[in-house]
N, C-alpha and C. Protein backbone atom coordinates (compact mmCIF):
# COMPACT_ATOMS: atom_id res chain seq x y z
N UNK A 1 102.58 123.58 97.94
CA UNK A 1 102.95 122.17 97.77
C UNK A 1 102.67 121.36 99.03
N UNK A 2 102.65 122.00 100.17
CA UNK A 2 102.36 121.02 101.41
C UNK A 2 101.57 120.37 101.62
N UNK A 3 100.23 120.91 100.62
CA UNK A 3 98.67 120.19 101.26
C UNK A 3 98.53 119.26 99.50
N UNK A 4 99.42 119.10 98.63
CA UNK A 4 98.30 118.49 97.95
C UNK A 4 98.60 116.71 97.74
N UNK A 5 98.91 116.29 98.83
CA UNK A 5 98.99 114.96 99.27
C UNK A 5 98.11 114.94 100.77
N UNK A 6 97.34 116.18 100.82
CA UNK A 6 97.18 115.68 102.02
C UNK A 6 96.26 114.74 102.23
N UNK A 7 96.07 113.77 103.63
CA UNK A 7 95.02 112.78 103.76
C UNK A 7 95.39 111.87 102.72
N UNK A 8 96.67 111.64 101.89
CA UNK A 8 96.94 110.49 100.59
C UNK A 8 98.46 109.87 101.79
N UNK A 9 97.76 108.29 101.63
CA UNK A 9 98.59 107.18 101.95
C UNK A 9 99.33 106.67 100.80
N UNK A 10 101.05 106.71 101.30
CA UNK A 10 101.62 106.13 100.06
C UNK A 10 102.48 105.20 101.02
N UNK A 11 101.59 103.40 99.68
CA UNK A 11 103.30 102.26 100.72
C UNK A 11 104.21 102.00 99.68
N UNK A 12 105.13 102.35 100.36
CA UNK A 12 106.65 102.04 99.67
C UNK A 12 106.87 100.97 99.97
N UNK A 13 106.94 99.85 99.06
CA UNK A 13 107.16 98.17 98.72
C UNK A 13 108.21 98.15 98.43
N UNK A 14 109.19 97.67 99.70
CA UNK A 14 110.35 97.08 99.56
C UNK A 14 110.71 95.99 100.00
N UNK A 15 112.35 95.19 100.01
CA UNK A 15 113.03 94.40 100.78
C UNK A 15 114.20 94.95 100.58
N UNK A 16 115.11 94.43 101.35
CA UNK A 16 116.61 94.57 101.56
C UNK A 16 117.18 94.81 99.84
N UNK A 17 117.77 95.89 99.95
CA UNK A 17 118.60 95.97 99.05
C UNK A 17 118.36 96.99 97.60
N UNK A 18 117.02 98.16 98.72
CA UNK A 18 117.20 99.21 97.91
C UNK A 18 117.82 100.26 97.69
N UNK A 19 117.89 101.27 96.42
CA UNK A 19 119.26 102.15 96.68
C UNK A 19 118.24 103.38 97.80
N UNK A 20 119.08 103.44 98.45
CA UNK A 20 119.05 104.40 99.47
C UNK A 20 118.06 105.91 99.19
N UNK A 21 119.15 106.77 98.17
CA UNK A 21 117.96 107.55 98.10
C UNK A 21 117.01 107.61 97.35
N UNK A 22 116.88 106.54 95.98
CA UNK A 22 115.78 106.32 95.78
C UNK A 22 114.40 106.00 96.35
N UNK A 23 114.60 105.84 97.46
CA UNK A 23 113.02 105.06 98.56
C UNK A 23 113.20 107.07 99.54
N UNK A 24 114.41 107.66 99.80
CA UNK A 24 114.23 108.83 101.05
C UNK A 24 113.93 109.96 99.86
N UNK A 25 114.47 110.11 98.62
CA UNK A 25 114.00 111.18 98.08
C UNK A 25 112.64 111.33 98.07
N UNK A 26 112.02 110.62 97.04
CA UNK A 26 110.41 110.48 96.57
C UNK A 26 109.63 110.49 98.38
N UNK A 27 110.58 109.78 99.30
CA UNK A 27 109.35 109.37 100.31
C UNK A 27 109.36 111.25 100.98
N UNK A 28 110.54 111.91 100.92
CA UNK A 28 110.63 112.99 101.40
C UNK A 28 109.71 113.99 100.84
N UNK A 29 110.07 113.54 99.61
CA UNK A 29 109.24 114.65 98.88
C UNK A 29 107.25 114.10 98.67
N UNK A 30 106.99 113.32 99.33
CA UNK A 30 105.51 113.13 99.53
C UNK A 30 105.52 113.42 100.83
N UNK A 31 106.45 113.47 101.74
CA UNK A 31 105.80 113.86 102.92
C UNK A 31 105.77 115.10 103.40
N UNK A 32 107.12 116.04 102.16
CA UNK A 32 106.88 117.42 102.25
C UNK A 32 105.34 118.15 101.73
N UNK A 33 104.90 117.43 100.70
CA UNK A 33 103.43 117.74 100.08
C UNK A 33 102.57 117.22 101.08
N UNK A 34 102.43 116.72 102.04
CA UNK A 34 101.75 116.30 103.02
C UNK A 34 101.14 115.05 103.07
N UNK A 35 101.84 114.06 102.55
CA UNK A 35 101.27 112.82 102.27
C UNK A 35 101.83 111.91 104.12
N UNK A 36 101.29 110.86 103.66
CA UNK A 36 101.99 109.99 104.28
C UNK A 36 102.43 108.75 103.81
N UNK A 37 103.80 107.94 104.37
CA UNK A 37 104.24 106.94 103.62
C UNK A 37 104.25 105.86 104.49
N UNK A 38 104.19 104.93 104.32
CA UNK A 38 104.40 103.68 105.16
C UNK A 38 105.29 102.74 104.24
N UNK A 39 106.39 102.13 104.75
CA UNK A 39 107.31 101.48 104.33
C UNK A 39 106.60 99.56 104.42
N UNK A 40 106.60 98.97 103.54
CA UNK A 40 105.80 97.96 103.30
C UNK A 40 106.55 96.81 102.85
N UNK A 41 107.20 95.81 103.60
CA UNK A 41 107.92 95.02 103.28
C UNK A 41 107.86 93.37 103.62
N UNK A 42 108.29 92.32 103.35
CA UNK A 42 108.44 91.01 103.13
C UNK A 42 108.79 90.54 104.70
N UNK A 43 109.95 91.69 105.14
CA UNK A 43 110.64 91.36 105.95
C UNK A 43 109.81 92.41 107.63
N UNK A 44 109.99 91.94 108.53
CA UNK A 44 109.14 92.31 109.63
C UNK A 44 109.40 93.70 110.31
N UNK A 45 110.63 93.82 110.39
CA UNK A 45 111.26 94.76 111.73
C UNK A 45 111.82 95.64 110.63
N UNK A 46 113.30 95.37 109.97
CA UNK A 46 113.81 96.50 109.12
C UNK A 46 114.10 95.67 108.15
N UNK A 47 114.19 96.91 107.03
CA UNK A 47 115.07 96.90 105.50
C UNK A 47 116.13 97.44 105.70
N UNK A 48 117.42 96.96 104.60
CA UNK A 48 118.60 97.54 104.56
C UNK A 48 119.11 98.17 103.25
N UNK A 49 118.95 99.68 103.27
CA UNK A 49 119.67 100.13 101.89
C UNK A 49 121.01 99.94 101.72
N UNK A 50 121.46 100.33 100.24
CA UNK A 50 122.73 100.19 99.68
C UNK A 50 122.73 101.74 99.19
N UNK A 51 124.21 102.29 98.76
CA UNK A 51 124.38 103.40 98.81
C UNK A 51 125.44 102.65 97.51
N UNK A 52 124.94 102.44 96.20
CA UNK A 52 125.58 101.93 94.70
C UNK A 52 126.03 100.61 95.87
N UNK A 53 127.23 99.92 95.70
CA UNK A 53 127.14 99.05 95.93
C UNK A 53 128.15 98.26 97.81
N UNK A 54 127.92 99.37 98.78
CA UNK A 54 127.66 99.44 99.77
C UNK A 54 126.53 99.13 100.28
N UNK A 55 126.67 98.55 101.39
CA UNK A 55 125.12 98.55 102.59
C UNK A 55 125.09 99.73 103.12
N UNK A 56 124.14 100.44 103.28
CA UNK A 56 124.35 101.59 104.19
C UNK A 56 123.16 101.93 105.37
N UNK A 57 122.32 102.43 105.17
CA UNK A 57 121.45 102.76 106.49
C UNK A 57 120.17 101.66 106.56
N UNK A 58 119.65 101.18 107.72
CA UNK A 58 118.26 100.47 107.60
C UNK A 58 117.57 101.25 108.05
N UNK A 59 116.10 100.70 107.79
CA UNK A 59 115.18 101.51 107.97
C UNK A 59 113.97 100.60 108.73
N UNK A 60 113.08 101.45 109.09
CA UNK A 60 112.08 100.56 110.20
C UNK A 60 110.80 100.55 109.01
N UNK A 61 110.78 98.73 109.04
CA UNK A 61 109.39 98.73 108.47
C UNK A 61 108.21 99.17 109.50
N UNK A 62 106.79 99.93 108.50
CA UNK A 62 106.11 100.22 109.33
C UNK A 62 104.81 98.82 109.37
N UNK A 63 105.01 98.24 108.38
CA UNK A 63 103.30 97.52 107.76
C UNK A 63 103.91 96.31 107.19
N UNK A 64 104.54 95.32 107.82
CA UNK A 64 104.62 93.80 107.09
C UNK A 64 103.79 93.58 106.05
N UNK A 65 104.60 92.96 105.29
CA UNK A 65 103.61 92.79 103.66
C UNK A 65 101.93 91.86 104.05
N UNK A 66 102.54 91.02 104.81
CA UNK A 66 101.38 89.96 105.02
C UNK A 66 100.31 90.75 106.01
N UNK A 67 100.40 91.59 106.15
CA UNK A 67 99.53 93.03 107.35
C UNK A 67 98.88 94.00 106.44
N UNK A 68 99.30 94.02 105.64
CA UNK A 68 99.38 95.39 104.60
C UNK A 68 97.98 94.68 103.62
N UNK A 69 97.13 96.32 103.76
CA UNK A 69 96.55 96.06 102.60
C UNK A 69 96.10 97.10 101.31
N UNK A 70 95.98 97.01 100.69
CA UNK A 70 96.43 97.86 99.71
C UNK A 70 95.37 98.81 99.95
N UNK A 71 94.11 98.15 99.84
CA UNK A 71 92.74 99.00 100.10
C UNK A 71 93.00 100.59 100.72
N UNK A 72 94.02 100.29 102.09
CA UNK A 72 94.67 101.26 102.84
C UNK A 72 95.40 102.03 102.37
N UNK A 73 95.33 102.43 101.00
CA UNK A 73 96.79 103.54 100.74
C UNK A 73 96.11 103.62 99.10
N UNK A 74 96.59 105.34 98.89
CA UNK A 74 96.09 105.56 97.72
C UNK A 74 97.28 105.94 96.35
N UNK A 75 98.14 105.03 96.61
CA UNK A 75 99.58 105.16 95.80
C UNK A 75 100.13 104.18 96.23
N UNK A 76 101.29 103.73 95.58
CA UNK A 76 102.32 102.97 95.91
C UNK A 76 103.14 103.39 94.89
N UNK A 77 104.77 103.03 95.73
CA UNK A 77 106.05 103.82 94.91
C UNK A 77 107.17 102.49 94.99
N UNK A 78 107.68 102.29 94.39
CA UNK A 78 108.58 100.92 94.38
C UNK A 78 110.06 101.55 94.01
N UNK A 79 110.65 101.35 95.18
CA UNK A 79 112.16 101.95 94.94
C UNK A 79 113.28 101.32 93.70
N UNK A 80 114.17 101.17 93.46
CA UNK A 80 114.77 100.69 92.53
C UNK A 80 116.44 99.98 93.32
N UNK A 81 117.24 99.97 92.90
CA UNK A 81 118.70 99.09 93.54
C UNK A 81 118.81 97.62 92.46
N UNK A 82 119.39 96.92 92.62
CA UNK A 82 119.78 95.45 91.76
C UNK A 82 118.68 94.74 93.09
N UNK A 83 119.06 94.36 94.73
CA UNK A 83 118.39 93.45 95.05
C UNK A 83 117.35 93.29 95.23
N UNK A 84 116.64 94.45 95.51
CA UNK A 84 114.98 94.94 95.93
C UNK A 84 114.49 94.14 94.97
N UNK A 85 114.50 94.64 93.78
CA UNK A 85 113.29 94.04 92.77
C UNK A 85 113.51 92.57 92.83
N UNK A 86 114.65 92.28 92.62
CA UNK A 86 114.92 90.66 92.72
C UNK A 86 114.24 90.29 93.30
N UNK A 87 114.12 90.07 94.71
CA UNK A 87 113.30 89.98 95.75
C UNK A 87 112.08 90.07 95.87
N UNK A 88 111.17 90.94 95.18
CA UNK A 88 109.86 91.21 95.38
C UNK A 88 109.39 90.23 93.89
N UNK A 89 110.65 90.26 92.93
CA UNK A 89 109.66 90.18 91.90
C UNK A 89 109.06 88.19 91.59
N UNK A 90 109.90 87.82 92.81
CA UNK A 90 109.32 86.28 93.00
C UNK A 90 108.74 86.06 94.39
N UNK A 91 108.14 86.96 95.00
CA UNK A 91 107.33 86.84 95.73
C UNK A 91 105.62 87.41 95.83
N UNK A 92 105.09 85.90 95.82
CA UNK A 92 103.51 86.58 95.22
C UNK A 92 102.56 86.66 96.17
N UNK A 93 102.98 87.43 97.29
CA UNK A 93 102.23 88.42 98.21
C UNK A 93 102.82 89.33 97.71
N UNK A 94 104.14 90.18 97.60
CA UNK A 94 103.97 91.06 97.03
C UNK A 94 103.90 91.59 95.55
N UNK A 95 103.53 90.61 94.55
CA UNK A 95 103.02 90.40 92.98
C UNK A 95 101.42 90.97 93.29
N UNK A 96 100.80 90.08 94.08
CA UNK A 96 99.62 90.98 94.50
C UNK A 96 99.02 91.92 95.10
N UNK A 97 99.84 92.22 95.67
CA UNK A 97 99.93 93.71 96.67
C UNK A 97 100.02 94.98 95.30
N UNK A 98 101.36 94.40 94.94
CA UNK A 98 101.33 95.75 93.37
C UNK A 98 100.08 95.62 92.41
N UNK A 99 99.59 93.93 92.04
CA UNK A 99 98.42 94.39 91.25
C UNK A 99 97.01 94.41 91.65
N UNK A 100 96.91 95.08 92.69
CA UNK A 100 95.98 95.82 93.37
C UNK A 100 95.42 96.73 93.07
N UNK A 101 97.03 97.39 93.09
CA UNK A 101 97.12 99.00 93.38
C UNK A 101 96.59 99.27 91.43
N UNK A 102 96.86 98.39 90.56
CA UNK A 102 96.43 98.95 89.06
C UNK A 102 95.06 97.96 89.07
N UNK A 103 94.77 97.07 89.63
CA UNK A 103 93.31 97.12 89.57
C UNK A 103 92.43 97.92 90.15
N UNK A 104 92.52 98.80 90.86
CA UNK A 104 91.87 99.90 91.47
C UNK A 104 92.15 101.16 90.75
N UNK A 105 92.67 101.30 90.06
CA UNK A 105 93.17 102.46 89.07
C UNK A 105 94.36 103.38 90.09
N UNK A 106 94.60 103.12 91.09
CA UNK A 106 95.63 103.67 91.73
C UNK A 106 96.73 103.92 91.11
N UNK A 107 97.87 105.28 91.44
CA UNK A 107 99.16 105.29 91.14
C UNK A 107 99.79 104.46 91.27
N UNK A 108 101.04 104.30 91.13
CA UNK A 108 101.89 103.39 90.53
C UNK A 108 102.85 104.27 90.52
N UNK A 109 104.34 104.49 91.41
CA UNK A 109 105.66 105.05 90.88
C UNK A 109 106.77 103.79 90.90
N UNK A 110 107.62 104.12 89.81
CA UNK A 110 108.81 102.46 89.72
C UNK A 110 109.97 103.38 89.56
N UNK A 111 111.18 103.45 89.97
CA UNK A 111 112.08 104.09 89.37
C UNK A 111 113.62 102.92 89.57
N UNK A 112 114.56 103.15 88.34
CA UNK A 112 115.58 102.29 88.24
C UNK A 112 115.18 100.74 87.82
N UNK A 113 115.75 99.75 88.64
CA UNK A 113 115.50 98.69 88.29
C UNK A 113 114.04 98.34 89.15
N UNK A 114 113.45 98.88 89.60
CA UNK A 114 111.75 98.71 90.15
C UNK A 114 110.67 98.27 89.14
N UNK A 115 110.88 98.70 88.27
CA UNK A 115 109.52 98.33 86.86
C UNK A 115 109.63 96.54 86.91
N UNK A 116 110.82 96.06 87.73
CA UNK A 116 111.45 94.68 87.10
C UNK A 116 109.83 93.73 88.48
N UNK A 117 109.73 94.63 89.52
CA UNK A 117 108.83 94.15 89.57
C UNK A 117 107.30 93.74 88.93
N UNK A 118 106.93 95.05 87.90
CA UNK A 118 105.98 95.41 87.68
C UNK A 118 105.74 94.47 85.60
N UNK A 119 106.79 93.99 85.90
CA UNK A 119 107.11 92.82 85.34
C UNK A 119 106.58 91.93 85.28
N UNK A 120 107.05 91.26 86.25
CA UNK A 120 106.41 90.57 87.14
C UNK A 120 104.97 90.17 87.60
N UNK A 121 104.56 91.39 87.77
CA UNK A 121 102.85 91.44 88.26
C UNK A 121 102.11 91.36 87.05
N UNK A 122 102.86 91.74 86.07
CA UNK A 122 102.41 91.04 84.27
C UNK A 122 101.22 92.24 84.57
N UNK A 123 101.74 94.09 84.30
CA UNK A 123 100.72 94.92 84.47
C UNK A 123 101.60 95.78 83.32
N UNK A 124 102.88 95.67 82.69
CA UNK A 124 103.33 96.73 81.55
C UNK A 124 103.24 96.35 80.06
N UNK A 125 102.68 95.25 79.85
CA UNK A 125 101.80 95.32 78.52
C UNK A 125 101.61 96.63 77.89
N UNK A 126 101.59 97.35 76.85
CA UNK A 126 101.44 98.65 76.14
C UNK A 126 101.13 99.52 77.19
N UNK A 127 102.29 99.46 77.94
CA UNK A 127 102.30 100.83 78.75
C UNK A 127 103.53 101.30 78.76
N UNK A 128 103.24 102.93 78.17
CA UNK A 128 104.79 103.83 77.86
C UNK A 128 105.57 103.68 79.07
N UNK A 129 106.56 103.45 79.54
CA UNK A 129 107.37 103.63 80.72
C UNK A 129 109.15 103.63 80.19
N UNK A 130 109.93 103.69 81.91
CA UNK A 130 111.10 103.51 81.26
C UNK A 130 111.67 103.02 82.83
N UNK A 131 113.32 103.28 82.54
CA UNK A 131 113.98 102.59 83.52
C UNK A 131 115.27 102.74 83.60
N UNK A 132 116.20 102.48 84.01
CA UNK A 132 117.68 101.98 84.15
C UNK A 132 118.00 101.06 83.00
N UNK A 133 118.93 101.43 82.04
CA UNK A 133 119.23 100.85 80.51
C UNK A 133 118.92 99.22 80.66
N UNK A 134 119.93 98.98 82.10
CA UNK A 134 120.01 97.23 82.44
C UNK A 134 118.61 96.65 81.89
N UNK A 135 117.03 97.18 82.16
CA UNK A 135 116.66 96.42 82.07
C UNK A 135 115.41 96.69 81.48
N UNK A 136 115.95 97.62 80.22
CA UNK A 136 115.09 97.86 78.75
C UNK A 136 114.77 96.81 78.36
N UNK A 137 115.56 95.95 77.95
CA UNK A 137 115.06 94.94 76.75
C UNK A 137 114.01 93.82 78.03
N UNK A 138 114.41 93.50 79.35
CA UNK A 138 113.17 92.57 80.18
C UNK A 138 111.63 93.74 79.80
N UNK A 139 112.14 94.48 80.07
CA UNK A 139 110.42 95.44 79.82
C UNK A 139 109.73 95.66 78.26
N UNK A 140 110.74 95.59 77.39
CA UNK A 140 110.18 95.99 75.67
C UNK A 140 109.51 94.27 75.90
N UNK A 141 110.54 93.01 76.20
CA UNK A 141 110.07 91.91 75.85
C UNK A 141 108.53 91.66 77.00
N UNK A 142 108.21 92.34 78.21
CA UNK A 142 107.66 92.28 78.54
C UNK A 142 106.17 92.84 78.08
N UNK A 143 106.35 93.91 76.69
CA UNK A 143 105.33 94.39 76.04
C UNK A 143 105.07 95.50 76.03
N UNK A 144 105.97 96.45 76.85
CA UNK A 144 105.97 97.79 77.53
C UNK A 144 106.81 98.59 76.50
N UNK A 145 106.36 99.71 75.89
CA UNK A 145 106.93 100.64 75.32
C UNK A 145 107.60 101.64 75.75
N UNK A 146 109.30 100.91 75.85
CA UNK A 146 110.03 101.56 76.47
C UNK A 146 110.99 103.01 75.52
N UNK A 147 111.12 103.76 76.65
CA UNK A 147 111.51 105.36 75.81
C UNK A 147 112.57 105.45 76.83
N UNK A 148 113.67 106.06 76.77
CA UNK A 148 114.72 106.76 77.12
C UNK A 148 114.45 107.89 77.15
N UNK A 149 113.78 108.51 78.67
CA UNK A 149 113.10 110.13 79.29
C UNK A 149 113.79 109.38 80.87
N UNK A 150 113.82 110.90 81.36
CA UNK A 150 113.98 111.29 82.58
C UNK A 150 112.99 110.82 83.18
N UNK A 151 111.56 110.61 83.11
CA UNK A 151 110.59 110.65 83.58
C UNK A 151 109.51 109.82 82.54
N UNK A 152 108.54 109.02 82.44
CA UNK A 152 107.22 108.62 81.65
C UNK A 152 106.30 108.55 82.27
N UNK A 153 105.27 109.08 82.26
CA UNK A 153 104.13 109.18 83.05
C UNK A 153 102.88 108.10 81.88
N UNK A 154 101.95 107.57 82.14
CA UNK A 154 101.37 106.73 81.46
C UNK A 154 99.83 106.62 82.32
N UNK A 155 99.13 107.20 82.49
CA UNK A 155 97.89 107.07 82.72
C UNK A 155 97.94 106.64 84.53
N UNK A 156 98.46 107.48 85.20
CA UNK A 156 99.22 106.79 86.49
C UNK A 156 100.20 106.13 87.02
N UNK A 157 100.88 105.76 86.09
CA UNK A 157 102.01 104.75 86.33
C UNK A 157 102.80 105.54 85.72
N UNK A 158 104.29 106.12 86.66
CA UNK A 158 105.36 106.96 86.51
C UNK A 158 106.31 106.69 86.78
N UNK A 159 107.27 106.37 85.59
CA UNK A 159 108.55 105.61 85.84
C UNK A 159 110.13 106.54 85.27
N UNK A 160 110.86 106.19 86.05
CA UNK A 160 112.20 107.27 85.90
C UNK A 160 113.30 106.28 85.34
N UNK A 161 114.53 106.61 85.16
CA UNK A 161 115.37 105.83 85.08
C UNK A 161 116.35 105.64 86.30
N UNK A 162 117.15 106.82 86.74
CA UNK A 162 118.09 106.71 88.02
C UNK A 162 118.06 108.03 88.97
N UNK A 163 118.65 107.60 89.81
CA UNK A 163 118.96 108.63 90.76
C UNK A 163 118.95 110.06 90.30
N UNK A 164 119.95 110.27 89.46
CA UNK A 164 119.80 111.72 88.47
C UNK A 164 118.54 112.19 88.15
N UNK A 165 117.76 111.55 87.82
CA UNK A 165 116.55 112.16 87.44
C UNK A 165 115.67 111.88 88.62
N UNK A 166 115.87 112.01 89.90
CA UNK A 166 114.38 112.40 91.04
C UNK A 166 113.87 113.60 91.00
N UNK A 167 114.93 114.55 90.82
CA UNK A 167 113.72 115.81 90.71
C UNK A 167 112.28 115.53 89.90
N UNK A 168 112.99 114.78 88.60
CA UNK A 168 111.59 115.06 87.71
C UNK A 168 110.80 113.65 88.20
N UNK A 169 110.93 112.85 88.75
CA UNK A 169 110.30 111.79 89.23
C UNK A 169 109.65 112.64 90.60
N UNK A 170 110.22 112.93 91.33
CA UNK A 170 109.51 113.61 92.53
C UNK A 170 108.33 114.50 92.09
N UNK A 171 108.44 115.29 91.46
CA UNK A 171 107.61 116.22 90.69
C UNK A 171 106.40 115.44 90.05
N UNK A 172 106.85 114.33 89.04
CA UNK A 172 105.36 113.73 88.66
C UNK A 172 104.70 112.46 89.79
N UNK A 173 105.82 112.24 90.70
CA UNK A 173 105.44 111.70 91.54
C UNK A 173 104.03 112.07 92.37
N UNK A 174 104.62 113.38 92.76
CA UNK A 174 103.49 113.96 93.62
C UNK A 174 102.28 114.70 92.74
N UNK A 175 102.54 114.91 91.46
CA UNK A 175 101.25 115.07 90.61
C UNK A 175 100.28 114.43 90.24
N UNK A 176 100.80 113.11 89.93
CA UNK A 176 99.83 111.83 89.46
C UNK A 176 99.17 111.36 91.18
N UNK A 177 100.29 111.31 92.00
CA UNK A 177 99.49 110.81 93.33
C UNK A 177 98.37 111.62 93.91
N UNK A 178 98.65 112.99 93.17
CA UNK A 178 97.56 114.42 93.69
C UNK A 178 95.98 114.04 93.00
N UNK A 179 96.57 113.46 91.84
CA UNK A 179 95.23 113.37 90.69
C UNK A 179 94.39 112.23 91.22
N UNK A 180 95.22 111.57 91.97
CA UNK A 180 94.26 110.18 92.45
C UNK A 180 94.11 109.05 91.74
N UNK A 181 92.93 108.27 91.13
CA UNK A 181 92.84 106.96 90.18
C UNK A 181 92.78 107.50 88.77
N UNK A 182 93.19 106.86 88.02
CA UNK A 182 93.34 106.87 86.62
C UNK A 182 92.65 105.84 86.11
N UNK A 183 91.38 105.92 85.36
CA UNK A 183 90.64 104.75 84.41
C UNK A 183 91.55 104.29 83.70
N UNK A 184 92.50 104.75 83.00
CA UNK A 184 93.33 104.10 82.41
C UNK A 184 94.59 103.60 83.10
N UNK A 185 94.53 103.30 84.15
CA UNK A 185 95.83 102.31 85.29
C UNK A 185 94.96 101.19 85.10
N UNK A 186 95.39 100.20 85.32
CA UNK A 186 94.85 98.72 85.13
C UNK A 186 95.60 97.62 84.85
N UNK A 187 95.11 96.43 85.36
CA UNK A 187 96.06 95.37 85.56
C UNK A 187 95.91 94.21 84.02
């Protein structure tokens, strides 16, 4: 498992107010497969996680959004929490930063309320995925064929519902990011 991220850049697109181990699990478990992650955010210096509905640890951005370019990284993973997505999903540097990454056929991971970005970037049109119950019906109305799984994988784009289920998000995490572009990811 150590080498098959290796030489694969993954940016984790956040702002203030993701859940905690949603952004350290997945990022742990790509950097145990040998990836690398760069934390990619709105905000300059740090982000601040929540631990449910506590603040709890910040973290050092590595790559300001307005620095960041997607070209540079062969994945992107979008953490989940209530404020993160809020945040990203009305800001259109990072609306285009995510639909990049599916115009290039790149991965795509969303887990919890994260898809709410991908929403947003108007990229889940008839694409199987799922999420955190809260925000089934924004994604069915968004066009996205939503399922109640641990895990949906969709032609690159791999979406979980919560915390409980990272194992199996970590797992297709680092499979789909192993496989590289998908002809069928697209914006």
């Amino acid at each position: 498992m150590a080498e098959e991220l290796k030489d694969r850049k993954v940016a984790i697109l956040t702002a203030d107010g993701f859940e905690e181990i949603e952004l350290t699990s997945p990022r742990d478990a790509i950097q145990l497969a040998g990836g690398v992650t760069h934390i990619v955010s709105p905000k300059r210096d740090i982000v601040r996680a929540k631990k449910g509905n506590e603040w709890s640890l910040d973290f050092d951005v590595d790559v300001p959004l307005d620095q960041a370019n997607p070209a540079d990284y062969d994945a992107l993973l979008l953490p989940g929490g209530v404020f993160n997505p809020d945040k990203l999903r009305v800001n259109e540097q990072a609306l285009d930063f995510v639909k990049a990454f599916f115009e290039a056929g790149k991965p795509v991971a969303a887990i919890c309320h994260g898809p709410q970005v991908l929403i947003d970037a108007e990229v889940v049109e008839g694409r199987k995925m799922t999420s955190v119950k809260n925000i089934r019906k924004d994604l069915i109305n968004a066009g996205a064929l939503w399922e109640d799984s641990a895990v949906v994988v969709d032609q690159g784009l791999v979406t979980s519902r919560t915390p409980d289920d990272l194992p199996d998000f970590n797992e297709k995490v680092i499979e789909e990011f192993a496989e590289g572009k998908h002809a069928g990811q697209h914006a």
